[in-house]
N, C-alpha and C. Protein backbone atom coordinates (compact mmCIF):
# COMPACT_ATOMS: atom_id res chain seq x y z
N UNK A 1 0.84 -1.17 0.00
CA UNK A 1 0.00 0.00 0.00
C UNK A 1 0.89 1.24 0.00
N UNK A 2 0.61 2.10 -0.63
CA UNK A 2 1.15 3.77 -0.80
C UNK A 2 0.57 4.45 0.22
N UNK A 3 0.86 5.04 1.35
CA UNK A 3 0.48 5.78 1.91
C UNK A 3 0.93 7.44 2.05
N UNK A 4 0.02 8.15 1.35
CA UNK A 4 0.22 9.62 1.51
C UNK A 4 1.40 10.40 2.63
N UNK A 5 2.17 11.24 2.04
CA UNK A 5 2.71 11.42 2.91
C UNK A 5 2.21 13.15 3.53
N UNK A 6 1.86 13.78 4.31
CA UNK A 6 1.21 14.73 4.59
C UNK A 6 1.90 15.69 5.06
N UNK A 7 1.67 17.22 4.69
CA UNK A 7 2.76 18.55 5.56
C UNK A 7 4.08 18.46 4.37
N UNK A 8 3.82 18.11 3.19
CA UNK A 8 5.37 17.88 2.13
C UNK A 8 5.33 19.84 1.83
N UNK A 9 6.51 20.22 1.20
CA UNK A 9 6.25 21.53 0.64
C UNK A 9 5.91 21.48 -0.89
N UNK A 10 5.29 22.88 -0.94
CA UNK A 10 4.70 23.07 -2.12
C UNK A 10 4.76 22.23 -3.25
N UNK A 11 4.21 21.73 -3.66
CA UNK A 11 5.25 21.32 -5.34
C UNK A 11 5.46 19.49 -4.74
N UNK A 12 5.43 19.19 -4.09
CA UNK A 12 6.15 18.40 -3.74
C UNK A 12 4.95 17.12 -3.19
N UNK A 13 4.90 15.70 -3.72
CA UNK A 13 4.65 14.86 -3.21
C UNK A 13 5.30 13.78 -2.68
N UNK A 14 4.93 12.64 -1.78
CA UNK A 14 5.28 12.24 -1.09
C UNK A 14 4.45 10.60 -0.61
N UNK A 15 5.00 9.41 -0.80
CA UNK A 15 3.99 8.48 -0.04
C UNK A 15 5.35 8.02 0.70
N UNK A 16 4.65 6.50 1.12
CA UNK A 16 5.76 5.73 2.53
C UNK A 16 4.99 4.46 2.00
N UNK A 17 5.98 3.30 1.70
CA UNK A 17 4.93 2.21 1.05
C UNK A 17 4.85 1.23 2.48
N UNK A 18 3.92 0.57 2.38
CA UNK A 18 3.19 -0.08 3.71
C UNK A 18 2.60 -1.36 3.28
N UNK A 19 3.24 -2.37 3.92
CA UNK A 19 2.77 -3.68 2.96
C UNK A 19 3.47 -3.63 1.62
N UNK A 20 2.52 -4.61 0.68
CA UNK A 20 2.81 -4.99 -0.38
C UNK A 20 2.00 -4.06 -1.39
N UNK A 21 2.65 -3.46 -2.22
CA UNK A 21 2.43 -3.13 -3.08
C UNK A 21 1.36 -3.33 -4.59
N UNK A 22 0.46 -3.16 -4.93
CA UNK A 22 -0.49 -3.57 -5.66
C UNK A 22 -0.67 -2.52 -6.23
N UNK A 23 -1.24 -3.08 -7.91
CA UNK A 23 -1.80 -2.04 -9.21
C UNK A 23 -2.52 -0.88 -8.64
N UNK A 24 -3.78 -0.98 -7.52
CA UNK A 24 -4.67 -0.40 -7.15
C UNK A 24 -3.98 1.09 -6.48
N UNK A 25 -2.73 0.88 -5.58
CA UNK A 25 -2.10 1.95 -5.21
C UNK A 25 -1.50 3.01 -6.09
N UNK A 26 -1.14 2.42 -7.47
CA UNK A 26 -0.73 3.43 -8.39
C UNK A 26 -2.20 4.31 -8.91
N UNK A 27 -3.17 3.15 -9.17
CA UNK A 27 -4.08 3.96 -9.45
C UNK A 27 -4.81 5.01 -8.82
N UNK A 28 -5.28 4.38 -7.11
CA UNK A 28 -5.63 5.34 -6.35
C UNK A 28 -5.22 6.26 -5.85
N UNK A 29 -3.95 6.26 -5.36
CA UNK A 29 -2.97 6.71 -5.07
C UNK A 29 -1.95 7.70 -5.77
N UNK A 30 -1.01 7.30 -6.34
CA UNK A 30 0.14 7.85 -6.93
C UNK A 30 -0.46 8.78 -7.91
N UNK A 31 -1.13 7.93 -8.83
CA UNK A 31 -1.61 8.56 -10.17
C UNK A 31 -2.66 9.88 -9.77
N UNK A 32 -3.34 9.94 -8.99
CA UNK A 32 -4.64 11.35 -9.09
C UNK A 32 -3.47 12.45 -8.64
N UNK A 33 -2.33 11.96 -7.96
CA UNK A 33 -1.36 12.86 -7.15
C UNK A 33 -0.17 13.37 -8.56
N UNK A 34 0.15 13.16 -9.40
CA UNK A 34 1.17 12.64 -10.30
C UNK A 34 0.09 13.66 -11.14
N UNK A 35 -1.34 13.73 -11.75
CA UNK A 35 -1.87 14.40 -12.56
C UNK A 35 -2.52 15.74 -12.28
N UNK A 36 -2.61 15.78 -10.65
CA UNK A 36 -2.87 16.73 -10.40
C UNK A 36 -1.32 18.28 -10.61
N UNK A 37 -0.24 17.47 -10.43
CA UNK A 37 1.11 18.25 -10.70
C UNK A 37 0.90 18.60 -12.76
N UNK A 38 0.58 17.14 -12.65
CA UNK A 38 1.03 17.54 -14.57
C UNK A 38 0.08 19.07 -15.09
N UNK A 39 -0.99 18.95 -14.97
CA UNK A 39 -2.34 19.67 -15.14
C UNK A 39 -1.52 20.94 -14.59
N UNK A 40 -1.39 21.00 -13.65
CA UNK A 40 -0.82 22.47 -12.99
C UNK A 40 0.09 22.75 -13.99
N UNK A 41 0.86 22.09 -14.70
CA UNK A 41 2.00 21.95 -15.51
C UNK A 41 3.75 22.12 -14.79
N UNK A 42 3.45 21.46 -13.85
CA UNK A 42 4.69 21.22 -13.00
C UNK A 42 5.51 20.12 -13.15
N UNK A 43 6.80 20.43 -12.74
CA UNK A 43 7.84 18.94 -12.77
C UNK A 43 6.83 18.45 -11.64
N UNK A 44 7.72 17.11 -11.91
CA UNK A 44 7.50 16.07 -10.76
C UNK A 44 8.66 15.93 -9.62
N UNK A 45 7.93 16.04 -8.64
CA UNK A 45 9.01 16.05 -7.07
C UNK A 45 8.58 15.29 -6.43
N UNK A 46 9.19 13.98 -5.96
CA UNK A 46 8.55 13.18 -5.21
C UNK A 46 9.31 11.98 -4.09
N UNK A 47 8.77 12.13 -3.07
CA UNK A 47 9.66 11.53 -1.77
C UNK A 47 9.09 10.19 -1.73
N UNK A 48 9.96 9.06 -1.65
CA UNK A 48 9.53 7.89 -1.69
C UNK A 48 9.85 7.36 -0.76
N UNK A 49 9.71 6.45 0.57
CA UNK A 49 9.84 5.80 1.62
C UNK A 49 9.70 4.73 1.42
N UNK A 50 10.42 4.10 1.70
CA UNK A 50 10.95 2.48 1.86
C UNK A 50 11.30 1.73 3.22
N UNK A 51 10.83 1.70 4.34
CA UNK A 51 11.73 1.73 5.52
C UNK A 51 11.30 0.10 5.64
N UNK A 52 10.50 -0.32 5.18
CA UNK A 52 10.70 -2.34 4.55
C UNK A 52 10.21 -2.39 3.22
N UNK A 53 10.31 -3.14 3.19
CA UNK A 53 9.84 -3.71 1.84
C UNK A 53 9.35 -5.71 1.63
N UNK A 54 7.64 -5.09 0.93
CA UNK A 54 7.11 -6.28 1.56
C UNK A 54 6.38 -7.23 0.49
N UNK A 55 6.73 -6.50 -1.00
CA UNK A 55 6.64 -7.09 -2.42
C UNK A 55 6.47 -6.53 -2.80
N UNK A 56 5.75 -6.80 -4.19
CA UNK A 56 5.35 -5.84 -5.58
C UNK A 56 4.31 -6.79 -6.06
N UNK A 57 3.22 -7.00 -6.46
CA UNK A 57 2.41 -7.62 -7.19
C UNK A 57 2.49 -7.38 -8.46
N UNK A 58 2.77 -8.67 -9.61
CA UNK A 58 2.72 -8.32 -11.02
C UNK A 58 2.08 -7.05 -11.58
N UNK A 59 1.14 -6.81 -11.35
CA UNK A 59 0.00 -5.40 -11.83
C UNK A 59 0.66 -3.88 -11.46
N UNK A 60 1.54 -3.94 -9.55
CA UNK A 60 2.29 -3.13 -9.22
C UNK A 60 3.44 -2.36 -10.16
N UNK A 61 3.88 -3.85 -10.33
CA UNK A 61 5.24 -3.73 -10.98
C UNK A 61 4.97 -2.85 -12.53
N UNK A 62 3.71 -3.30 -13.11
CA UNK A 62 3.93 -3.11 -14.71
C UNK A 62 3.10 -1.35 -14.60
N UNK A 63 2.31 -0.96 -13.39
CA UNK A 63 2.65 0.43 -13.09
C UNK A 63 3.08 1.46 -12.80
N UNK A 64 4.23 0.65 -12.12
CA UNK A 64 5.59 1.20 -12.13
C UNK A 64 6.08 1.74 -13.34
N UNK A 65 6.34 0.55 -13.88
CA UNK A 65 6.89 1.18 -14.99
C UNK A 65 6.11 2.17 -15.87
N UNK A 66 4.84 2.07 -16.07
CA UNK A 66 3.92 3.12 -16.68
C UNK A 66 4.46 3.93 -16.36
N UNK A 67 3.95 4.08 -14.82
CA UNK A 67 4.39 5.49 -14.42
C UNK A 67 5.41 6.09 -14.47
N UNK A 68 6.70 5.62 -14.68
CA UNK A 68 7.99 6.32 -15.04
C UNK A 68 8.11 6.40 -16.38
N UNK A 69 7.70 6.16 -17.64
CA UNK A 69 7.67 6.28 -18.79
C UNK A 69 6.88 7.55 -19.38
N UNK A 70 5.89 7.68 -18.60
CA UNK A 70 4.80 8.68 -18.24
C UNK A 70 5.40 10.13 -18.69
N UNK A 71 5.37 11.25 -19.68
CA UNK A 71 5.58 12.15 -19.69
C UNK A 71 6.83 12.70 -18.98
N UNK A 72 7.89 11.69 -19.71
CA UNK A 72 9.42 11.22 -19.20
C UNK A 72 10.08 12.70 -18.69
N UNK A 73 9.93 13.68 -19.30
CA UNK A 73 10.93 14.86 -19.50
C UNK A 73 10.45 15.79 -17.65
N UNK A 74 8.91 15.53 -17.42
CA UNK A 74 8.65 16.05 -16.57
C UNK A 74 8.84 15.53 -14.99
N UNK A 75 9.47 14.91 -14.97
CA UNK A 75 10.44 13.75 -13.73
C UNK A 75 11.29 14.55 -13.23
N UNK A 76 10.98 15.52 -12.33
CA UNK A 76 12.47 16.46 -12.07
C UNK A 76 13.57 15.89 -10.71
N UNK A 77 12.46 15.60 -10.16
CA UNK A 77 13.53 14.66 -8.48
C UNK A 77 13.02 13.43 -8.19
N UNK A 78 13.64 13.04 -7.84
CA UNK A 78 13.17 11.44 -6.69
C UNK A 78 13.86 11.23 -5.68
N UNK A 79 13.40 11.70 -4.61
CA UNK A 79 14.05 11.47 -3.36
C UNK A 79 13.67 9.94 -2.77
N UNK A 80 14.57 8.98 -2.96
CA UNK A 80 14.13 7.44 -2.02
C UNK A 80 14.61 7.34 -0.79
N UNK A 81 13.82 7.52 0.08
CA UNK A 81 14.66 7.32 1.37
C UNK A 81 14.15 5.91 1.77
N UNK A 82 15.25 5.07 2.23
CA UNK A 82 15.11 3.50 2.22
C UNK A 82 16.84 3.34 2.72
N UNK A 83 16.88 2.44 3.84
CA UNK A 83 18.26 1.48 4.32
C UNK A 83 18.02 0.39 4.10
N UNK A 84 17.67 -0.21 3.17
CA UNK A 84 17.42 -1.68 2.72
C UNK A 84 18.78 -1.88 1.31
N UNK A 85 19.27 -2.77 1.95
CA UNK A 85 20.49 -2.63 1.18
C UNK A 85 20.54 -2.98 -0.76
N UNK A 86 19.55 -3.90 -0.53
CA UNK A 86 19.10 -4.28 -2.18
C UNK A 86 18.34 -3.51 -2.90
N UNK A 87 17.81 -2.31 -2.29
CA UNK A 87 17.14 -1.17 -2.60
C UNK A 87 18.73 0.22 -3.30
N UNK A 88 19.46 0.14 -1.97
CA UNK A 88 20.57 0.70 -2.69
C UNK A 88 21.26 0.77 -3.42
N UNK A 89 21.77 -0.95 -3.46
CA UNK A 89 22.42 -1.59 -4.63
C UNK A 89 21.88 -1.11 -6.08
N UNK A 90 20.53 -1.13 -5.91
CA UNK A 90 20.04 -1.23 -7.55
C UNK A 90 19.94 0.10 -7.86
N UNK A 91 19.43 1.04 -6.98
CA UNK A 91 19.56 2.55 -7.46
C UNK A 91 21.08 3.12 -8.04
N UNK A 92 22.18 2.43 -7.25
CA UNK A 92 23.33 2.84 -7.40
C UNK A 92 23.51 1.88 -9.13
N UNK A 93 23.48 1.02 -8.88
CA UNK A 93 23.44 0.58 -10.36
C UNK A 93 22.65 0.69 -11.81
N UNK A 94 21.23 0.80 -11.59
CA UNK A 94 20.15 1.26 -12.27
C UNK A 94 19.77 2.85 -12.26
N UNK A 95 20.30 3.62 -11.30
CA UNK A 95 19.61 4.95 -11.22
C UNK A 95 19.59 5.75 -12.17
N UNK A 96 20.55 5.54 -13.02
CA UNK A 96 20.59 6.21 -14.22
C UNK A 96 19.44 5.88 -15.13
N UNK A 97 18.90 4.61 -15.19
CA UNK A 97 17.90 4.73 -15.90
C UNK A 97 16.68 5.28 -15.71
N UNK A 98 16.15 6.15 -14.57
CA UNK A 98 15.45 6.87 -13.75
C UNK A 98 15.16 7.75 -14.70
N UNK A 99 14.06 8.42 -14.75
CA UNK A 99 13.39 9.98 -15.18
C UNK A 99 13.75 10.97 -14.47
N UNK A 100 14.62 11.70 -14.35
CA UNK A 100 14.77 13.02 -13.58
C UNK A 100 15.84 12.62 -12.70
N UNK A 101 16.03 13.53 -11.91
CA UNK A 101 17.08 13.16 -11.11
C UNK A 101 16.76 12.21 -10.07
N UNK A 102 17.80 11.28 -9.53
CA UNK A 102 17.13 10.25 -8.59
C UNK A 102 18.64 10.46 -7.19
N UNK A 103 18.36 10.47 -6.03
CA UNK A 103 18.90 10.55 -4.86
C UNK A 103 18.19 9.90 -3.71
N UNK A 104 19.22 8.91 -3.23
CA UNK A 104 19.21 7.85 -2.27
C UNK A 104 19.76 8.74 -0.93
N UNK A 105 18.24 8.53 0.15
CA UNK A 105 18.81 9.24 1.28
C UNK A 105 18.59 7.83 2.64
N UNK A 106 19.17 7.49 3.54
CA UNK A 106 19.16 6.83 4.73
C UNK A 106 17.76 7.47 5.46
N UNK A 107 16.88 6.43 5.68
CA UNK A 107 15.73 7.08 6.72
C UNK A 107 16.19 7.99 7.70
N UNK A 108 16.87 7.56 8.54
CA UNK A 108 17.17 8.76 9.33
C UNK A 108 17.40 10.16 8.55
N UNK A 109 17.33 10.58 7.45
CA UNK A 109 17.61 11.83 6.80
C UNK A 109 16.03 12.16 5.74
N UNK A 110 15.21 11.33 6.33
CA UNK A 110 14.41 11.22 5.61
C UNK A 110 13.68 13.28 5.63
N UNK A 111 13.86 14.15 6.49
CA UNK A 111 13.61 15.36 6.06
C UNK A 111 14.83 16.33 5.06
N UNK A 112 15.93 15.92 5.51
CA UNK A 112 16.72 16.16 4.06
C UNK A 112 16.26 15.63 2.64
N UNK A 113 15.59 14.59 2.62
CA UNK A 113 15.22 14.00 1.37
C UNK A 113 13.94 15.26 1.23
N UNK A 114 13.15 15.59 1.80
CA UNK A 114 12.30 16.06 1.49
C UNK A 114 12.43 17.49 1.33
N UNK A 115 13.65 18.30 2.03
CA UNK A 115 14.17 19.59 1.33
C UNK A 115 14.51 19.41 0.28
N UNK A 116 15.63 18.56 -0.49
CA UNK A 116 16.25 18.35 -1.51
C UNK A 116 15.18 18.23 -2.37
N UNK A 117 14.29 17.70 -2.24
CA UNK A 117 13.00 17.54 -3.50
C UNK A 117 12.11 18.48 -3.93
N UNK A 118 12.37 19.74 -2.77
CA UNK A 118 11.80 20.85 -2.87
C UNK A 118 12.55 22.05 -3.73
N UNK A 119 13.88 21.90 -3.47
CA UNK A 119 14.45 22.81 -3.75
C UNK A 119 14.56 23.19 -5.33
């Protein structure tokens, strides 16, 4: 589950994933938040929380990727804050293939992640 993250600054969204992950969270979730920025005609700024990790359901996964393919150019930050080490590994190796800029912060810094996404 995606859970909203609340009090982010301007411009700026935010969830904390909770459980396992499913199609339904991109839809309910991510996506009304993700179009409400586009419509405004804003980049995308967005704080992602990881502090476990508890799957991805096939449907999750292939919205994922939607959603980063999604009006590619307008991806301006991604703040992941997550200490899960296979989470790091792959950003550090994959991050480049990311939309916009992507930065790996340690939970404990998890309000630095959320200045940096503002700025």
């Amino acid at each position: 589950m995606l859970k909203p993250i609340s009090d982010l600054p301007d411009g700026v969204i935010g969830f904390e994933a909770v459980e396992e992950l499913r199609a339904s969270d991109y839809e309910d979730e991510l996506m009304p938040a993700v179009r409400r920025i586009w419509e405004r005609g804003d980049d995308i700024r967005i704080v992602l929380v990881f502090e476990r990790w508890e799957g991805m359901s096939g449907g999750a996964a292939w919205e994922d990727m939607k959603t980063g393919f999604q009006h590619l150019t307008r991806w301006k930050k991604i703040a992941l804050v997550t200490d899960l080490d296979w989470m790091i590994t792959l950003t550090s190796l994959f991050g480049w293939m990311t939309p916009g800029e992507l930065r790996r912060f340690p939970v404990a810094e998890r309000d630095s992640a959320i200045a940096w996404a503002a700025e």
